[in-house]
Protein backbone atom coordinates (compact mmCIF):
# COMPACT_ATOMS: atom_id res chain seq x y z
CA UNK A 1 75.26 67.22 -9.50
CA UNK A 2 72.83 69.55 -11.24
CA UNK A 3 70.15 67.44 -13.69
CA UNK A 4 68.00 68.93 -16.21
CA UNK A 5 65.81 65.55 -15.71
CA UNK A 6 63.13 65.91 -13.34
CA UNK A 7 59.84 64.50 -10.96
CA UNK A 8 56.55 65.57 -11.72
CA UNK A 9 54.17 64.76 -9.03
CA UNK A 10 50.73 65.12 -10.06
CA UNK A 11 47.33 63.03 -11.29
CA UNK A 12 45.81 61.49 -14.44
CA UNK A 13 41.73 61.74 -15.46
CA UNK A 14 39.92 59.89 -18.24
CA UNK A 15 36.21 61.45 -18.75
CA UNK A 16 33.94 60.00 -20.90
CA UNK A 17 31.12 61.93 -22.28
CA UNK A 18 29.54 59.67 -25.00
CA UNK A 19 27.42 57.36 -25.18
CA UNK A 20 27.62 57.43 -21.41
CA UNK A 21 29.91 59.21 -18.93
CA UNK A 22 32.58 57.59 -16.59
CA UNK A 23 35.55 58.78 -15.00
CA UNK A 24 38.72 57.97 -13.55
CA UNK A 25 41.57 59.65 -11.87
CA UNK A 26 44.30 58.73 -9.93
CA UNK A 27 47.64 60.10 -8.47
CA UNK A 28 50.85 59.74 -10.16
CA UNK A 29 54.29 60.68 -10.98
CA UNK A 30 56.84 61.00 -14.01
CA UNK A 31 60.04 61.54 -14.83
CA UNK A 32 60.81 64.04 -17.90
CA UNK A 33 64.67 62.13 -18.53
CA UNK A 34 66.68 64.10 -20.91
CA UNK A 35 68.07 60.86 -22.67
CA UNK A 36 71.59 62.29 -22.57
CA UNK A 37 71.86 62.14 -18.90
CA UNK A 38 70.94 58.59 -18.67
CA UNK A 39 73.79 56.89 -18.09
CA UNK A 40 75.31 60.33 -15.26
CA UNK A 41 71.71 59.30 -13.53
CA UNK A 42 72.63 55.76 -13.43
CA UNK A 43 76.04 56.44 -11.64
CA UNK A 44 74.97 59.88 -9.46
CA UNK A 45 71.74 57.81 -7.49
CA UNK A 46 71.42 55.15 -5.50
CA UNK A 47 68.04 54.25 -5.96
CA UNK A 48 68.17 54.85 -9.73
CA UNK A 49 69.45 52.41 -12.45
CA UNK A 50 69.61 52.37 -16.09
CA UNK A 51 68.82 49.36 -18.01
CA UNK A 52 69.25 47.31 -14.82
CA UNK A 53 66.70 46.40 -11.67
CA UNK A 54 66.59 48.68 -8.75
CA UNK A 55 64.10 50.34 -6.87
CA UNK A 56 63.51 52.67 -9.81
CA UNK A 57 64.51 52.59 -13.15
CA UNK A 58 64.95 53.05 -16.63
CA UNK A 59 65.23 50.39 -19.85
CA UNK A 60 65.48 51.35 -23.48
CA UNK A 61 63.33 48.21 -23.92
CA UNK A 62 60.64 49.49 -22.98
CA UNK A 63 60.34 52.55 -25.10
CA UNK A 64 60.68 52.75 -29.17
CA UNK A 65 60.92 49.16 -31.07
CA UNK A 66 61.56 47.72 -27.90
CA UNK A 67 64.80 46.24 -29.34
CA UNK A 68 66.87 47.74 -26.26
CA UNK A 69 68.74 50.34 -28.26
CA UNK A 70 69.56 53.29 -26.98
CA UNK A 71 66.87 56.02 -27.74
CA UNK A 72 67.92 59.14 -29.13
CA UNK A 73 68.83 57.55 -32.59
CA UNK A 74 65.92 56.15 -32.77
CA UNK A 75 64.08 59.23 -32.02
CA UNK A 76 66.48 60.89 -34.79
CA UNK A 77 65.66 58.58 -37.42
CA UNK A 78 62.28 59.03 -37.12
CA UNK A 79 62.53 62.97 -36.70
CA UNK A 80 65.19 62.74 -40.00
CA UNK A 81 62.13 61.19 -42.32
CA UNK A 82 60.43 64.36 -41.34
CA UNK A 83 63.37 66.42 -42.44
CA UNK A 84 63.71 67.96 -38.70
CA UNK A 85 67.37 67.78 -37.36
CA UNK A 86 67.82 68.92 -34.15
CA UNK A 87 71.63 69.61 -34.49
CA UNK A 88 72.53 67.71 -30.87
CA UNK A 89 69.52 69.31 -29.33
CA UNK A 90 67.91 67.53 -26.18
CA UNK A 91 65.49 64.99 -26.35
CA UNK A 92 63.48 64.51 -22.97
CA UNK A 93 61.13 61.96 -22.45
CA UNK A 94 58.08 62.16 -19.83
CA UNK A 95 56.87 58.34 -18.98
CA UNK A 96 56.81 56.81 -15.31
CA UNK A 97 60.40 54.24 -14.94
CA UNK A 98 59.91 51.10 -13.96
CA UNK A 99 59.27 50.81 -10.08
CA UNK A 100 60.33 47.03 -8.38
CA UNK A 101 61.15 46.06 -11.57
CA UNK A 102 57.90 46.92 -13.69
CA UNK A 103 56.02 50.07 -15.68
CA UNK A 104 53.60 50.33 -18.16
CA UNK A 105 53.15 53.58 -19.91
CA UNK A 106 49.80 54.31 -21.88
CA UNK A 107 51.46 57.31 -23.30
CA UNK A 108 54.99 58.38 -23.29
CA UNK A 109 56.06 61.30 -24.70
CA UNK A 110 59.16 62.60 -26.24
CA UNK A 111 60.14 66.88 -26.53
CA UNK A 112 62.73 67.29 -29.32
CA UNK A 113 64.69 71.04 -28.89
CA UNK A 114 66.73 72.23 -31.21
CA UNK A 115 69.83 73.85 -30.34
CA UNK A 116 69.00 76.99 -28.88
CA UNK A 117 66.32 74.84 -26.81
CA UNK A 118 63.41 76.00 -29.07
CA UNK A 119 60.76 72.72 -29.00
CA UNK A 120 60.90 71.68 -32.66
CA UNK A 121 58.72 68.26 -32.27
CA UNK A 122 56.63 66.22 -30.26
CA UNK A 123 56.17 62.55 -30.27
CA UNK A 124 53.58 60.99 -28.75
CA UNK A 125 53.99 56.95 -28.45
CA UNK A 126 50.88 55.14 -27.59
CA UNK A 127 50.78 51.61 -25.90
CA UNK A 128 48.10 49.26 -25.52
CA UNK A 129 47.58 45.88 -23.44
CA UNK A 130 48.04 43.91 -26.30
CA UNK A 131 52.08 44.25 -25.69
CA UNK A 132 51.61 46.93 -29.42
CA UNK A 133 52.58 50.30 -29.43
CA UNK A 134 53.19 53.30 -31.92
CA UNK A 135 54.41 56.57 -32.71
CA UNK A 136 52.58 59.99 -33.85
CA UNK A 137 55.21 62.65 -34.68
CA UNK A 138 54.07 66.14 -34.67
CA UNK A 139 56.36 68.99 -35.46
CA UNK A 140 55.94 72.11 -33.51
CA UNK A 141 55.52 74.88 -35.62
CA UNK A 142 54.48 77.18 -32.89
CA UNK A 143 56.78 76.82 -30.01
CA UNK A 144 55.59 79.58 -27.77
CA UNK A 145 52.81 79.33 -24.78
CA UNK A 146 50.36 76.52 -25.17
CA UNK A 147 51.13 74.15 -27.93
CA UNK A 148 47.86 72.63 -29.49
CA UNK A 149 48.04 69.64 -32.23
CA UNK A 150 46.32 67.00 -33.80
CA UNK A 151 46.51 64.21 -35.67
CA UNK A 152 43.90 61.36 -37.13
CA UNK A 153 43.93 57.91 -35.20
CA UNK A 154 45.76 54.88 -36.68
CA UNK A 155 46.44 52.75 -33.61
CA UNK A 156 43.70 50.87 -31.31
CA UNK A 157 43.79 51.83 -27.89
CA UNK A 158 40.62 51.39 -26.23
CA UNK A 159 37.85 48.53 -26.83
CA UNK A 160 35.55 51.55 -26.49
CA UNK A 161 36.65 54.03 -28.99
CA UNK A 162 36.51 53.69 -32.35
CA UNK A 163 39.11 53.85 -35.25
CA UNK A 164 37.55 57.06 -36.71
CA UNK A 165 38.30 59.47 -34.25
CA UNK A 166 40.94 62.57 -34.43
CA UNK A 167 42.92 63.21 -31.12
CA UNK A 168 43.87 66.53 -30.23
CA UNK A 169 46.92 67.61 -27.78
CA UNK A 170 47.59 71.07 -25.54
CA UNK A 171 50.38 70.39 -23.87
CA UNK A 172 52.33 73.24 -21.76
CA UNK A 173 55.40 72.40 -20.29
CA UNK A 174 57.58 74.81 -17.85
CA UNK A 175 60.24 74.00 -15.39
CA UNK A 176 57.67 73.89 -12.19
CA UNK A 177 54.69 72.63 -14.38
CA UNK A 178 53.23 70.19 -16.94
CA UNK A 179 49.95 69.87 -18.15
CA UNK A 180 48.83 67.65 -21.25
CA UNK A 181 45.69 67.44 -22.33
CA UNK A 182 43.98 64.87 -25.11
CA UNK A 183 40.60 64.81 -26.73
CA UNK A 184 39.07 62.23 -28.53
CA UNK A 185 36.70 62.98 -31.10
CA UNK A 186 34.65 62.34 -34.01
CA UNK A 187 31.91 64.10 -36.42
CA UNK A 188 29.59 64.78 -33.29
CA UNK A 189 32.54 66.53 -30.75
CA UNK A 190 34.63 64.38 -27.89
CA UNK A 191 34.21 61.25 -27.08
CA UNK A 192 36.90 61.28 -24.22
CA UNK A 193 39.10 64.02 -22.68
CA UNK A 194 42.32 62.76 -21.25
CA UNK A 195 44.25 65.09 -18.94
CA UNK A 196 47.41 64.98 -17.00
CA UNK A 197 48.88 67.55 -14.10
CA UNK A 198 52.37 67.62 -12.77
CA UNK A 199 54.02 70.05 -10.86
CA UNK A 200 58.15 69.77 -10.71
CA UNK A 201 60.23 68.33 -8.14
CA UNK A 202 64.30 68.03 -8.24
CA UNK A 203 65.34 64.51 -8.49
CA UNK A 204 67.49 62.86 -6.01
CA UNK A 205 67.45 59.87 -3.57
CA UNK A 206 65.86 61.56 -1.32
CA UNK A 207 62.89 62.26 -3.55
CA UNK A 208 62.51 58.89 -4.79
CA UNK A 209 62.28 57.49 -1.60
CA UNK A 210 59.32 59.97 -0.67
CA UNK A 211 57.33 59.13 -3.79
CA UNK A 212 57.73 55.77 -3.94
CA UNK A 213 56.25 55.44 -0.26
CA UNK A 214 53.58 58.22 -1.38
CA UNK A 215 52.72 56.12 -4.35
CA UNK A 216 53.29 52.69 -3.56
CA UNK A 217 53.41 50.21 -6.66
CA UNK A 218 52.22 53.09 -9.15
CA UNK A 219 52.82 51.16 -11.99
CA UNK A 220 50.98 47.67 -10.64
CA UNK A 221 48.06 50.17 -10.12
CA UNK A 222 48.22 51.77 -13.26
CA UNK A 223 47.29 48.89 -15.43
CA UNK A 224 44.99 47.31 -12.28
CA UNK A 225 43.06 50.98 -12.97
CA UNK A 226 42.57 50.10 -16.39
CA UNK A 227 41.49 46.73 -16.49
CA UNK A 228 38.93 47.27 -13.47
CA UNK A 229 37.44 50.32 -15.35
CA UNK A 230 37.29 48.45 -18.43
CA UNK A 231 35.26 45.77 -16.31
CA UNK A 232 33.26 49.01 -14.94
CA UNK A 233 32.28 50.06 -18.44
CA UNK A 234 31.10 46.41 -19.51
CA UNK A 235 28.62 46.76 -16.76
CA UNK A 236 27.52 50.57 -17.23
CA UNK A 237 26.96 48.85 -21.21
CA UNK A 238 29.59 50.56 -23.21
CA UNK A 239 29.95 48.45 -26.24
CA UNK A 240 33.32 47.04 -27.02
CA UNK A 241 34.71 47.12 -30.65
CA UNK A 242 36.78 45.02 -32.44
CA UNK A 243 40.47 44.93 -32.51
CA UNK A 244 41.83 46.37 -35.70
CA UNK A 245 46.16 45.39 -36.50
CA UNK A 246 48.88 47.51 -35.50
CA UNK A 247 49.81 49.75 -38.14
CA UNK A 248 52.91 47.96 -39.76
CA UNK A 249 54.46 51.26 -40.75
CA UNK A 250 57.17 53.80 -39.24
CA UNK A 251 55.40 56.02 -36.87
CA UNK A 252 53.26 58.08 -38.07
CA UNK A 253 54.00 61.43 -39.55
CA UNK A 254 51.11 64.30 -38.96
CA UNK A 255 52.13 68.03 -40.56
CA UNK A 256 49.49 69.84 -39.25
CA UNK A 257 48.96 71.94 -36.12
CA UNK A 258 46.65 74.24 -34.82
């Protein structure tokens, strides 16, 4: 059976320019799921479950308000405050499943097409290791090549960034490649560019089982990579801020782009 979901096999870098540099970079993988193929996943693959354990898999919980409801109304409700409707068009979301049981995503990131499979919005939901998370949603008003947006932050991340900072996004997304990149910046110019490579593989069992002995306990070493950086940057003297509260409010709309 023929999936519009696929692998994207690639690696993440963090580079921090000011007040001091440090970088990071490791290999990865994704899966962009197109949320209405969930459950056709579930029963096509072996090694692939939705909202149960197995080698890999998927859980609403661990997306949106982490209530366990299935995602694309969620992602419709918050799209429908905007005034976008996407009239049935697909929603695909790029974040790493759970592997053994466990993920944690820094970033996840929903594409919202409209019917003719023109991108009409982006959103870009943010966790930290405080168990919070939140939602920018961007609408695309330029769909074609490179899409470039930005937004103010609202949500602490990072013990070493602070509050006042605007993010900007390029992301470019084709069926053999993905590449999203994320600037953090204030008055001065960045404070940290983010940047993440993929390039496209078909899914299947056969391509699960090659990644997950290519990567072996990704997610375990995602969140191992950033507390022993964090514990890096104490040392180098980076100086940690303050925790500020998780924005109370639905996720945040942004109507600007460019």
């Amino acid at each position: 059976m023929n999936f519009s979901t696929r692998l994207y096999v690639g690696a993440v870098t963090h580079r921090r320019i000011r007040p001091r540099n440090h970088c990071l970079r490791y290999r990865a993988f994704w899966m962009l799921i197109d949320l209405d193929e969930l459950s056709s996943l579930h029963r096509s693959l072996r090694l692939f479950s939705y909202n149960r354990f197995n080698l890999v898999s998927f859980h609403d919980g661990d997306h949106g308000d982490t209530s366990g409801k299935p995602l694309r109304p969620l992602v419709e409700q918050s799209l429908s405050r905007e005034g976008i409707d996407l009239q049935n068009g697909a929603i695909k979301l790029l974040c790493m499943p759970r592997i053994f049981g466990y993920v944690f995503n820094p970033l996840s990131i929903y594409l919202c097409y409209g019917p003719s499979g023109i991108l009409r919005a982006i959103l870009y939901e943010v966790r930290n290791t405080f168990g919070e998370r939140h939602t920018y949603v961007l609408p695309v008003l330029n769909p074609s090549g490179v899409i470039e947006q930005h937004c103010c932050k609202t949500f602490y991340v990072s013990p070493f960034l602070d509050m006042d900072l605007g993010y900007r996004f390029r992301i470019s997304v084709h069926d053999e490649r993905i590449s999203i990149a994320i600037s953090a910046s204030d008055a001065v110019g960045p404070q940290l560019i983010a940047a993440l490579t993929g390039t496209a593989r078909d899914l299947s069992d056969r391509a699960l089982v090659a990644l997950l002995v290519s990567h072996p306990l990704l997610t375990v070493k995602v969140i191992f990579a950033i507390y022993w950086h964090a514990a890096l940057m104490v040392l180098k003297g980076f100086r940690v801020r303050s925790r500020s509260s998780c924005p109370r409010t639905p996720p945040t709309p942004v109507r600007t782009e460019g």
